[in-house]
Protein backbone atom coordinates (compact mmCIF):
# COMPACT_ATOMS: atom_id res chain seq x y z
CA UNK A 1 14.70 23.23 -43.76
CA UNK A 2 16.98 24.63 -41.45
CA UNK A 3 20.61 23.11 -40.38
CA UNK A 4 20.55 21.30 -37.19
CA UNK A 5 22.73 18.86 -34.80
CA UNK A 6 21.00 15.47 -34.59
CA UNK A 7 21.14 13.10 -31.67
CA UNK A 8 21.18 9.10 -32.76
CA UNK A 9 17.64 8.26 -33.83
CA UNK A 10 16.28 11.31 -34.39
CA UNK A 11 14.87 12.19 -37.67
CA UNK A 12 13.88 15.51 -40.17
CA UNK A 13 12.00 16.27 -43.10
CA UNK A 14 14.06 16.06 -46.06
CA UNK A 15 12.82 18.89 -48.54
CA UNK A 16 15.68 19.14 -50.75
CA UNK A 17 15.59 17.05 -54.28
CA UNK A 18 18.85 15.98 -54.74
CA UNK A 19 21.32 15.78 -51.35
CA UNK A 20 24.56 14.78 -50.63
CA UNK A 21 25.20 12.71 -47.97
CA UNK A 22 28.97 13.28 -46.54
CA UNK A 23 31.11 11.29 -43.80
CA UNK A 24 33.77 13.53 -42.83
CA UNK A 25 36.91 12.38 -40.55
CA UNK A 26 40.08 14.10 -39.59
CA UNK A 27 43.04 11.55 -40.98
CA UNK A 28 46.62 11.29 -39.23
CA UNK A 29 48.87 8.55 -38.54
CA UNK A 30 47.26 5.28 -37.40
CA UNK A 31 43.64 6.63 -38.32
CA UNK A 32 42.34 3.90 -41.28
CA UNK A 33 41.17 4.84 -43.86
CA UNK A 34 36.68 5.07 -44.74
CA UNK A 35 35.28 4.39 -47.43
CA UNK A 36 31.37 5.25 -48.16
CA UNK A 37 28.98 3.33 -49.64
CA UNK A 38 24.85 3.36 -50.19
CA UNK A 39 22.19 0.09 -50.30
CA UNK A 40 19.04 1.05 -51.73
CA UNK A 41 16.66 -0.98 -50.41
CA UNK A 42 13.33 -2.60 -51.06
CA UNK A 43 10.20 -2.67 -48.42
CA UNK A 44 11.66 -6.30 -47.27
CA UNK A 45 14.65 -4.57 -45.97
CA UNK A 46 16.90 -5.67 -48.68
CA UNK A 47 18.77 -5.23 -51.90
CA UNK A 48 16.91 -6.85 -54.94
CA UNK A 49 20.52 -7.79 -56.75
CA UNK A 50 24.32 -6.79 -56.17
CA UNK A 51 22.98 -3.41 -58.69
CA UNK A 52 21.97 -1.89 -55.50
CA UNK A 53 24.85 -1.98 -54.46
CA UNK A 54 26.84 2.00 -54.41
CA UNK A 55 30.44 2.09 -53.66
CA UNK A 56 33.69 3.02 -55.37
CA UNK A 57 33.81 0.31 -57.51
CA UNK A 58 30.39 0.59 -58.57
CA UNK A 59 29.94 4.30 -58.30
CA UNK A 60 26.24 5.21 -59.91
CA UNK A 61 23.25 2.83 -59.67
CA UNK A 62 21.51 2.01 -62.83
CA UNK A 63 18.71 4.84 -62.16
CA UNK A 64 20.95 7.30 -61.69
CA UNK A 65 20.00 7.71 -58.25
CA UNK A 66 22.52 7.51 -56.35
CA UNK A 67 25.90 8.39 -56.88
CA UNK A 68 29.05 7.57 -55.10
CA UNK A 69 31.35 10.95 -55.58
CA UNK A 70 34.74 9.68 -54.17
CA UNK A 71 37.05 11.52 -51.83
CA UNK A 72 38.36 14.53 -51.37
CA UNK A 73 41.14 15.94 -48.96
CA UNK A 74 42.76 18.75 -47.34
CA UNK A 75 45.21 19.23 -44.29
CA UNK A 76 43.60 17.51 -41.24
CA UNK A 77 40.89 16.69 -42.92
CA UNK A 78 38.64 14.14 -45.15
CA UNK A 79 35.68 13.32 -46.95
CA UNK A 80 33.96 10.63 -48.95
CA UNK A 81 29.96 11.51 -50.35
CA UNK A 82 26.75 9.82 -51.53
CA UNK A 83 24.94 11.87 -53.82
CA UNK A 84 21.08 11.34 -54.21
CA UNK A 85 18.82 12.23 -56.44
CA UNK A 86 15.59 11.60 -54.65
CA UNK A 87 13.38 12.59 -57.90
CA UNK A 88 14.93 9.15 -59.61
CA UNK A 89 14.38 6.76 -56.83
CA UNK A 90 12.56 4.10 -58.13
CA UNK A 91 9.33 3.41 -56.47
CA UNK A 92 9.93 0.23 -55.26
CA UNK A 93 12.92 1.71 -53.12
CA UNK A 94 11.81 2.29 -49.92
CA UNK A 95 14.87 3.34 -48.06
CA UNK A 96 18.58 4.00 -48.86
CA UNK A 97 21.23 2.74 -46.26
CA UNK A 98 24.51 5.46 -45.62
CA UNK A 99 27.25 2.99 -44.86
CA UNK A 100 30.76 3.16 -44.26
CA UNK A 101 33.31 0.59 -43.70
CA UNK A 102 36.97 1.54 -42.24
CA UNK A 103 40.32 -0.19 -43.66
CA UNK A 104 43.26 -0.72 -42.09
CA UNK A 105 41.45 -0.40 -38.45
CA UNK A 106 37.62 0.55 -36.47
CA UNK A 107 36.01 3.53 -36.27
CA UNK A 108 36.80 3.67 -32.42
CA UNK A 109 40.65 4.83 -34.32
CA UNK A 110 38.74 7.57 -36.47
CA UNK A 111 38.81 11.29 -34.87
CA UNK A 112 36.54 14.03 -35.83
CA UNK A 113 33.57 11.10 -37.44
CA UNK A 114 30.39 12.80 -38.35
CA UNK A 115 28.04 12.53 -40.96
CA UNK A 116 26.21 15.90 -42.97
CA UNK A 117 23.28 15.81 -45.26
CA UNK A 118 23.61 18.61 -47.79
CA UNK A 119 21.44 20.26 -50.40
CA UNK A 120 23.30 19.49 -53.46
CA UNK A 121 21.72 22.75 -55.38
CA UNK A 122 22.78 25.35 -53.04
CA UNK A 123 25.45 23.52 -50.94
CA UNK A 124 23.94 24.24 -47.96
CA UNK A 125 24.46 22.24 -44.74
CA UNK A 126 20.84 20.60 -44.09
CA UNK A 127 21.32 18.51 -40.68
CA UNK A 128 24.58 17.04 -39.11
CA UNK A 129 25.09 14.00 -37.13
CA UNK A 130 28.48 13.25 -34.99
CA UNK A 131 28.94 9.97 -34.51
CA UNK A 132 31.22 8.01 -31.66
CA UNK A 133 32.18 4.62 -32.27
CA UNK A 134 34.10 1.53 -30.66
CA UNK A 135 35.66 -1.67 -32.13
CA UNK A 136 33.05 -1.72 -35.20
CA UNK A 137 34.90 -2.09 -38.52
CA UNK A 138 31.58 -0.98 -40.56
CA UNK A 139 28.83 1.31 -39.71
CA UNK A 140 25.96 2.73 -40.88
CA UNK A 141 25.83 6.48 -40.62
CA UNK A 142 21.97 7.07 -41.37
CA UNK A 143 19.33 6.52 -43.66
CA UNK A 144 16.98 8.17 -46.23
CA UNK A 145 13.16 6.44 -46.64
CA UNK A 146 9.94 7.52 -46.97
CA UNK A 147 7.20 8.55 -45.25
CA UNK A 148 3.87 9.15 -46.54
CA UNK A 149 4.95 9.80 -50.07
CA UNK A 150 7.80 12.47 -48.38
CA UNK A 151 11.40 11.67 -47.89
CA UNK A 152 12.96 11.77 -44.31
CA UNK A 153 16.41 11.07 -43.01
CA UNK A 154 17.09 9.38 -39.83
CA UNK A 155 20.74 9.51 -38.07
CA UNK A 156 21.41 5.66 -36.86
CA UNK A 157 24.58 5.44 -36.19
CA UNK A 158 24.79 1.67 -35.39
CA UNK A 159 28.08 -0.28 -35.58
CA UNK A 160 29.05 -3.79 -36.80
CA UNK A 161 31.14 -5.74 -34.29
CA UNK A 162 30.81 -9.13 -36.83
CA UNK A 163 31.93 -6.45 -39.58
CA UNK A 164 31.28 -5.90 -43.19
CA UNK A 165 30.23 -9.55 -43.37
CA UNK A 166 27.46 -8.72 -40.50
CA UNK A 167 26.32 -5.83 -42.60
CA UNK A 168 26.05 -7.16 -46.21
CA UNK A 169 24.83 -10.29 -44.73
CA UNK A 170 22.04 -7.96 -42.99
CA UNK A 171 21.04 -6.57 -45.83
CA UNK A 172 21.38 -9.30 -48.57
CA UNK A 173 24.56 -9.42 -49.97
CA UNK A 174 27.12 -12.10 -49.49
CA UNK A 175 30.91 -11.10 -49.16
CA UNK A 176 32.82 -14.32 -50.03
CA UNK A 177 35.97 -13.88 -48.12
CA UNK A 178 39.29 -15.89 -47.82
CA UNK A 179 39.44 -16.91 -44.38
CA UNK A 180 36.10 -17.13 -42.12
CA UNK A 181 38.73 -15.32 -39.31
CA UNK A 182 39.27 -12.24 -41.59
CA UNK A 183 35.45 -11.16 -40.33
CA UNK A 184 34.94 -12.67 -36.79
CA UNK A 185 34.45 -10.30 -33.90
CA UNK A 186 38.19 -9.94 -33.14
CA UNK A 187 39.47 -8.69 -36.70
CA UNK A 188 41.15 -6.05 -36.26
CA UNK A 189 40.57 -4.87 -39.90
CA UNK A 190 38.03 -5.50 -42.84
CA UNK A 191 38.39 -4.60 -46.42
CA UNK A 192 36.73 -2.05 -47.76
CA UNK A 193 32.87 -2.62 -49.33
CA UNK A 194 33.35 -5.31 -52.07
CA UNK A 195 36.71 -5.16 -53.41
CA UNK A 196 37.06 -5.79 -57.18
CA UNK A 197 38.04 -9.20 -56.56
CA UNK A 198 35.39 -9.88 -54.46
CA UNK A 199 31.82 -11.17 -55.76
CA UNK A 200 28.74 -9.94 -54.76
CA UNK A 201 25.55 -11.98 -54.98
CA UNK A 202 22.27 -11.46 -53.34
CA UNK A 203 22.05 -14.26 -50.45
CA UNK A 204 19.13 -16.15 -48.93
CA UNK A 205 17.24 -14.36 -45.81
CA UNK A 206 20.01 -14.29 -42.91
CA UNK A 207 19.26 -16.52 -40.15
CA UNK A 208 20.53 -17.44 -36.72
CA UNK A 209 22.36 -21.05 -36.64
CA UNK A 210 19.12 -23.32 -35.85
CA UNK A 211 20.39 -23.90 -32.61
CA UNK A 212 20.73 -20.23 -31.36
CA UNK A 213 17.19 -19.75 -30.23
CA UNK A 214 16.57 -20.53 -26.90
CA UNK A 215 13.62 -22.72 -25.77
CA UNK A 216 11.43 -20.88 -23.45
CA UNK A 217 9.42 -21.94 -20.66
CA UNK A 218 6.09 -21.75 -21.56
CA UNK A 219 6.04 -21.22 -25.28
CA UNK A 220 4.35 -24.60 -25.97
CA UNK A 221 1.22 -23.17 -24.51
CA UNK A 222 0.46 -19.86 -26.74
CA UNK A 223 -1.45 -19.79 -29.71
CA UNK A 224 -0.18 -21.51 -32.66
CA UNK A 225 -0.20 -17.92 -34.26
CA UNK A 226 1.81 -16.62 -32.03
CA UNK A 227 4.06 -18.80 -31.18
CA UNK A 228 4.85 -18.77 -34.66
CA UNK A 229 5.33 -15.18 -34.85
CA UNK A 230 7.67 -16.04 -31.23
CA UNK A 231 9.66 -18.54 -32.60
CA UNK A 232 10.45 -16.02 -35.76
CA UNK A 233 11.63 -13.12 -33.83
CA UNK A 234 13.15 -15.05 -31.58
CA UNK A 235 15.74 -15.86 -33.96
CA UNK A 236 15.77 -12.26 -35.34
CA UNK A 237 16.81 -11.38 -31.51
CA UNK A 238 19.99 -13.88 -31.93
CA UNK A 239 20.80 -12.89 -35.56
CA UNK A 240 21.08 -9.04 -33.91
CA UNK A 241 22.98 -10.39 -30.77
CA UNK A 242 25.37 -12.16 -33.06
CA UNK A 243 25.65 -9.07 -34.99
CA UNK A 244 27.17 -7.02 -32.43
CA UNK A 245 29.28 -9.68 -31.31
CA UNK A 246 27.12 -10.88 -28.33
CA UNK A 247 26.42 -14.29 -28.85
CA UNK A 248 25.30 -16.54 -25.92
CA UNK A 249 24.88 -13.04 -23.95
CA UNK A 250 22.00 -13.64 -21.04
CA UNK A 251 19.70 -11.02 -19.10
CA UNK A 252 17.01 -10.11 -17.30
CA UNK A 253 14.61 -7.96 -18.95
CA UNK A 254 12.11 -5.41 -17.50
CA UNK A 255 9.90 -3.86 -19.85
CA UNK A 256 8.35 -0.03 -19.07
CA UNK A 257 5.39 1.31 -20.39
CA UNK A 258 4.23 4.38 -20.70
CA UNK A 259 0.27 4.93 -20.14
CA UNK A 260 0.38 9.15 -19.95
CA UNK A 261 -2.97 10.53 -21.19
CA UNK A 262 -1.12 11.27 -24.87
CA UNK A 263 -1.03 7.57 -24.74
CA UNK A 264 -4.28 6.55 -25.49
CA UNK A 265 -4.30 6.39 -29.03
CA UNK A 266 -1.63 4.04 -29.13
CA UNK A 267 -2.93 1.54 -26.95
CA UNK A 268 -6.80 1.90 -28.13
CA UNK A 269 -4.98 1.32 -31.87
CA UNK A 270 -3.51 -1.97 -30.38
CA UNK A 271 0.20 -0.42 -31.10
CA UNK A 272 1.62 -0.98 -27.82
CA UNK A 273 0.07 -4.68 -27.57
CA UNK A 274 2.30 -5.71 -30.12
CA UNK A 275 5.26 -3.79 -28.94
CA UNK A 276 4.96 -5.74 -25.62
CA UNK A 277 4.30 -9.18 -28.12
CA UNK A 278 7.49 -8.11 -30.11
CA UNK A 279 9.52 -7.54 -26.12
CA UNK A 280 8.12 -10.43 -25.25
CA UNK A 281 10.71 -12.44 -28.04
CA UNK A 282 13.74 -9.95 -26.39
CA UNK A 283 13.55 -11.53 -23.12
CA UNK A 284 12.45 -15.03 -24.35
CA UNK A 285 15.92 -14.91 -26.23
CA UNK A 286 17.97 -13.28 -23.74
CA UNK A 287 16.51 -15.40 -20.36
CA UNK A 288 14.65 -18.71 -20.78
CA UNK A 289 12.87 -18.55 -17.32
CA UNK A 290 9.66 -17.54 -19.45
CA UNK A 291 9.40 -14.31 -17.21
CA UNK A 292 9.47 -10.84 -17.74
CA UNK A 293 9.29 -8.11 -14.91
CA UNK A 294 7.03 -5.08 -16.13
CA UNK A 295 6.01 -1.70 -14.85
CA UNK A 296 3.33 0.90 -16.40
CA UNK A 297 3.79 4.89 -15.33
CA UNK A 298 2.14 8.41 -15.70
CA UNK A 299 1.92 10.52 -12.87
CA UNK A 300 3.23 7.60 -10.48
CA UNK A 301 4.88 4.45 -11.15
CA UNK A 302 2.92 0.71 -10.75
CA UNK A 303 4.48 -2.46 -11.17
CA UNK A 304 2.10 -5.24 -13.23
CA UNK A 305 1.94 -8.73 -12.36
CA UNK A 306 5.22 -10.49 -14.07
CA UNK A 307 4.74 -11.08 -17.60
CA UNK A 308 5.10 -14.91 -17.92
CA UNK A 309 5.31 -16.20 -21.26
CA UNK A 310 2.74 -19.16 -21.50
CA UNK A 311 0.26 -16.60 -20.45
CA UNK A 312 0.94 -13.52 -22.88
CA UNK A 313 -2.70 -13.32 -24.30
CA UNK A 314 -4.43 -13.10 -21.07
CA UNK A 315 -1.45 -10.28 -19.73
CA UNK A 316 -2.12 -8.14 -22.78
CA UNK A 317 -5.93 -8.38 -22.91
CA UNK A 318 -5.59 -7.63 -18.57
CA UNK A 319 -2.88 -5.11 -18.51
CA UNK A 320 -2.27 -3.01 -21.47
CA UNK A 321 -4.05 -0.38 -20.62
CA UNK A 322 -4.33 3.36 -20.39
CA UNK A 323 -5.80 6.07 -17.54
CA UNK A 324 -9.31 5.31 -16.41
CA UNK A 325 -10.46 9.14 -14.88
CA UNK A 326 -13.31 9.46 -13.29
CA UNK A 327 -15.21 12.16 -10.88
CA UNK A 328 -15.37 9.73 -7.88
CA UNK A 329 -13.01 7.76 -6.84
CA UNK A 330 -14.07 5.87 -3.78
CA UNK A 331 -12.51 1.95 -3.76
CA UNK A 332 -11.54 0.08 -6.37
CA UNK A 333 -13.19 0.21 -9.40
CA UNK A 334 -15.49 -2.19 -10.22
CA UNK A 335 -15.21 -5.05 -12.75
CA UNK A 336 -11.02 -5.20 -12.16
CA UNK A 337 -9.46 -8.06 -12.16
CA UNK A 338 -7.80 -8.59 -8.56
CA UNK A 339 -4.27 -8.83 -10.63
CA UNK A 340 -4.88 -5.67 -12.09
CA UNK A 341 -3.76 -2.10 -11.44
CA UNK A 342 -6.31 0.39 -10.84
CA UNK A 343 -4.87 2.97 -13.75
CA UNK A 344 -6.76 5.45 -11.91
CA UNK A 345 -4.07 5.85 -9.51
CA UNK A 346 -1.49 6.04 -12.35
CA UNK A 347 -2.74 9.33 -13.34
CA UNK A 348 -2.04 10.53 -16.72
CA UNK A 349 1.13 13.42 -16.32
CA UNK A 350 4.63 12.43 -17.27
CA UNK A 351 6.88 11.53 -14.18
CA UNK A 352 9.62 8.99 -15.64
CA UNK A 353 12.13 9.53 -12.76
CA UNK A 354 9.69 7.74 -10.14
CA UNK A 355 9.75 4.74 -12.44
CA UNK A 356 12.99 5.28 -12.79
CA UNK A 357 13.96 5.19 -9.11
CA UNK A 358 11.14 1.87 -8.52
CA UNK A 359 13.14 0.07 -10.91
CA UNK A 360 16.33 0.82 -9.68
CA UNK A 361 14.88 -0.04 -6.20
CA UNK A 362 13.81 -3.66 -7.42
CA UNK A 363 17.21 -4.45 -8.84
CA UNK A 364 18.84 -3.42 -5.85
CA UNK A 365 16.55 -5.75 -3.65
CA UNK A 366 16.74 -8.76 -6.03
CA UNK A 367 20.15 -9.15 -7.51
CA UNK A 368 20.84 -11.53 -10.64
CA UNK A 369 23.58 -13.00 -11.94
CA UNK A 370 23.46 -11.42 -15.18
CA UNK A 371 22.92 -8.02 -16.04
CA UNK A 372 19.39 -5.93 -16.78
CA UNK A 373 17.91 -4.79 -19.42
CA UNK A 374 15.32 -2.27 -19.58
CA UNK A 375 12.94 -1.59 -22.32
CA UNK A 376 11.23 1.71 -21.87
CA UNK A 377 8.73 3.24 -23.91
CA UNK A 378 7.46 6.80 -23.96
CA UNK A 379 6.30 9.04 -26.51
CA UNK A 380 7.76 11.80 -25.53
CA UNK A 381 6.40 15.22 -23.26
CA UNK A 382 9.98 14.75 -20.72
CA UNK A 383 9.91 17.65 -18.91
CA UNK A 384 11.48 16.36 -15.78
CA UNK A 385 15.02 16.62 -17.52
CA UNK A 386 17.30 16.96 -14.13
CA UNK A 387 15.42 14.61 -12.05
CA UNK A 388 15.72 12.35 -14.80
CA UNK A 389 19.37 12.95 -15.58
CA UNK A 390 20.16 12.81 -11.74
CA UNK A 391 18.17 9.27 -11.51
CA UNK A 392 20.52 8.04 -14.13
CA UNK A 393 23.82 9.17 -13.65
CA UNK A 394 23.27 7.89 -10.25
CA UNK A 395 22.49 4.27 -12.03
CA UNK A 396 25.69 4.11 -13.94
CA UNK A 397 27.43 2.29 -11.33
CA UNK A 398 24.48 -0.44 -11.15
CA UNK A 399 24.37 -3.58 -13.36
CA UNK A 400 21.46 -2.11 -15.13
CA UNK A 401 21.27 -0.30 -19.43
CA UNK A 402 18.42 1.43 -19.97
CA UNK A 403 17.35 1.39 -23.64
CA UNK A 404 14.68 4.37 -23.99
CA UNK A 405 12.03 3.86 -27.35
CA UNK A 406 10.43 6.99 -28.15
CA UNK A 407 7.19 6.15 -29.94
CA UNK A 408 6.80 9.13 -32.37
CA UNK A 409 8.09 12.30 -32.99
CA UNK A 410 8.10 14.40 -29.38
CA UNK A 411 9.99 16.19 -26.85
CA UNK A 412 12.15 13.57 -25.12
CA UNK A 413 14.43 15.95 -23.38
CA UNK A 414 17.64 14.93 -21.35
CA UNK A 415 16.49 11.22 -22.85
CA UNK A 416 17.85 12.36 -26.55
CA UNK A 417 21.09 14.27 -24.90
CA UNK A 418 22.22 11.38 -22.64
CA UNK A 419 24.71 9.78 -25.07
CA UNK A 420 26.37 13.27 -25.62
CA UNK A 421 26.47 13.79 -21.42
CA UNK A 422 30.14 13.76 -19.84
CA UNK A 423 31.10 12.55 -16.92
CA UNK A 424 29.58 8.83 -16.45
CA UNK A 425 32.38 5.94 -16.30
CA UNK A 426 30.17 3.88 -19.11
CA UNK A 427 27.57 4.59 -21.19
CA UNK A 428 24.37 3.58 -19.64
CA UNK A 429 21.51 4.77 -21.54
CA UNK A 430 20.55 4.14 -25.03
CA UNK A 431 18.08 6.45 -26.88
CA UNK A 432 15.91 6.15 -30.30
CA UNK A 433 12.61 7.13 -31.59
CA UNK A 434 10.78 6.10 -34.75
CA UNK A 435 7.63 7.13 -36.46
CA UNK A 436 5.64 4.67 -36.10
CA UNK A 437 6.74 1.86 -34.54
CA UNK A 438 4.25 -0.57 -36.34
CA UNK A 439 5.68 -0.04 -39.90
CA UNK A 440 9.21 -0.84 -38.54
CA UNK A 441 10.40 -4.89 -39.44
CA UNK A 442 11.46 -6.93 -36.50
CA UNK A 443 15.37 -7.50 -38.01
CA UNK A 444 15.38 -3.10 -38.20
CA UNK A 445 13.73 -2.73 -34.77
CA UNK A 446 15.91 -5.43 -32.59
CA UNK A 447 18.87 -4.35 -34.07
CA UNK A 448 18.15 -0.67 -32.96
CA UNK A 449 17.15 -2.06 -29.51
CA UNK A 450 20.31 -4.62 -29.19
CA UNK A 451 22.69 -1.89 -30.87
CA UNK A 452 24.24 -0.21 -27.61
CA UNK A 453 23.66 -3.21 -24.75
CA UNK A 454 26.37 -5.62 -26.02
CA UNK A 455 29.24 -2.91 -26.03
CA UNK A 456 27.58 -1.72 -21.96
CA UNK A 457 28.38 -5.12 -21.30
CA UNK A 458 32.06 -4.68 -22.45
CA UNK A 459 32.43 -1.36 -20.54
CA UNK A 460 31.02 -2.47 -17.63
CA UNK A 461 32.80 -5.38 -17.10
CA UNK A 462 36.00 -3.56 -17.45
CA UNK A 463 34.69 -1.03 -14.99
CA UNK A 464 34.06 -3.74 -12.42
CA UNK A 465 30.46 -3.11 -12.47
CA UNK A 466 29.30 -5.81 -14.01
């Protein structure tokens, strides 16, 4: 495996048997101080006891897995490392979480952050990931899990506005701390991970406050299935929101879809049904109108009739769907519903920039009070990289993030470059992509999805666009 810059959410084949995973920083005056740590998690997304638990208090795990190697210095610049032995996971470990937590200050005051997987034998660099941050006072840098009896490594790079207490709580550890203010959003320091003084227990499955889900118009009339599964993920939604500091926040969401000929398998598998079931919770939580705006693209863009919650069933069974080529195309096709879109028309070539520019159009022509979301899915074959990139730098002034989901491992072009692009005022585009986007939990997934939006919100307000 060859050394390579990573872009947040990407992920490589990890070949090596033992790695080192190492957050490098350049220190100075005013720059706090980072301290490393590792969770080794179980397929539920969380530790089994406080044992799984690596930081410099409690430097090796009891498998000798993972080790935490302490710091090292030299002028203008610092280090602190994970060492893993991959060989010596135990089975029932299914992923190991790179954190980091920052004393004395956030990440946002930490020059020079980035994050390099190394093969422990021969010291070679294997990938690197830098990493930008805000007001976060704990972060996770990536992650190690596996994949069809390999081992891969994904760069995250997701922040903690609610702090260390937001992460262990996340993952199922409870930080008792002094003083409830000492974690809230506006701390402007958290302690390192666990102090000595400070216990760590495992902690029952985080929740939102019962309160923090929002009713939703329509939800009495699903399924009693789904609504279950609704009401569940609703409140995974607002434990995320709360996460990154964004409680109460309100939007409209539009979901895109993307029904390309490479496509197919995904919808005929019933993937991206339950992608749009699992969206469906986003904007439940985030508007309670019980409406969701929605377009589908290949070649050309089409809007779908609004997804409206009490009638989710019938829209997925109607309007999931993929290209339907044929020879002759003279009128409609028969048996289609009059809602639905003839996918003919859609083609089956990647165009993203005229979906791009439709949806930009429709939130031009009907303005909200809050700002948009948009969910768009691809999975991958961008090829249209400066149309794309002109489309949205152009957008950065509008009240609009656009949080791209690749849906496998692809070419996603400009899509995977656009947090690294100068010259916007904000941030306006958030990118990820995942294996296979069945296998991940809802807490993983919506806090990937909710990760950049609440800090756009920030920046935009203080740029006057929002």
């Amino acid at each position: 495996m060859t050394a390579g810059s990573m872009s947040k959410g990407s992920n490589l084949s990890v070949d090596a048997p033992v790695v080192r995973v190492e957050l490098a920083w350049v220190p100075g005056p005013g720059v706090p101080d980072i301290d490393a740590s590792a969770l080794l998690l179980t397929a539920a997304g969380r530790v089994r006891d406080d044992g799984d638990f690596v930081f410099y208090n409690q430097p090796r795990h009891a498998s000798g897995a993972v080790t935490h190697q302490g710091k090292r210095s030299a002028p203008g610049a610092a280090a602190d490392t994970v060492e893993v032995d991959l060989r010596s996971v135990e089975p029932v470990v299914e992923r190991i979480v790179l954190c980091a937590s920052a004393d004395g200050g956030t990440f946002g005051q930490v020059p020079g952050l980035v994050l390099r997987l190394l093969d422990a034998g021969s010291g070679s660099e294997l990938a690197r990931f830098d990493m930008a941050a805000g007001t976060e006072t704990a972060f996770i840098g990536g992650e190690l899990y596996r994949r069809q009896g390999t081992w891969k490594f994904r760069a995250v790079g997701q922040g903690y506005a609610s702090g260390l207490a937001g992460l262990a709580t996340d993952f199922g550890i409870t930080v008792d701390e002094p003083s409830p203010a000492a974690i809230g959003p506006q701390a402007s320091s958290v302690p390192p991970p666990v102090p000595p003084a400070v216990p760590v227990t495992p902690a029952r499955p985080a929740t939102a406050d019962p309160g923090a889900p929002r009713l939703t118009k329509g939800e009495e009339r699903l399924p009693v299935d789904m609504r279950k599964r609704l009401s569940l993920r609703k409140e995974q939604v607002a434990v995320s929101l709360r996460k990154h500091g964004a409680t109460g926040v309100t939007a409209r969401v539009i979901l895109v879809l993307d029904a390309s000929g490479s496509m197919s398998f995904l919808y005929s598998k019933g993937v991206v049904a339950d992608v749009v079931e699992r969206m469906a919770a986003v904007a439940a939580q985030l508007d309670d109108d019980g409406e969701m705006q929605a377009w589908t693209f290949a070649s050309n863009p089409a809007r779908l009739p609004d997804l409206r919650l009490g009638e989710l069933p019938d829209w997925l069974r109607l309007h999931v769907r993929v290209g339907e080529m044929g020879l002759f195309r003279r009128g409609r096709k028969k048996g289609l519903d009059p809602s639905q879109v003839d996918m003919r028309d859609v083609g089956i070539q990647n165009e993203e920039q005229k979906v791009i520019a439709e949806v930009r159009a429709f939130v031009r022509d009907h303005p909200a009070s809050a700002p948009t979301l948009v969910l768009f899915f691809s999975d991958g074959g961008v090829y249209r990289n400066s149309e794309i990139e002109r489309e949205l730098r152009e957008a950065v002034e509008e009240p609009v993030f656009w949080q791209f989901v690749g849906l496998g491992r692809s070419n996603y072009g400009v899509l995977e470059r656009f947090d690294t692009l100068p010259g916007r005022r904000v941030d306006n585009v958030g990118f990820f992509a995942v294996d296979d986007i069945s296998t991940v939990p809802d807490p993983e997934l919506y806090d990937r999805l909710l990760s950049e939006f609440p800090s756009w919100i920030t920046a935009a307000g203080r740029a006057g666009i929002l």
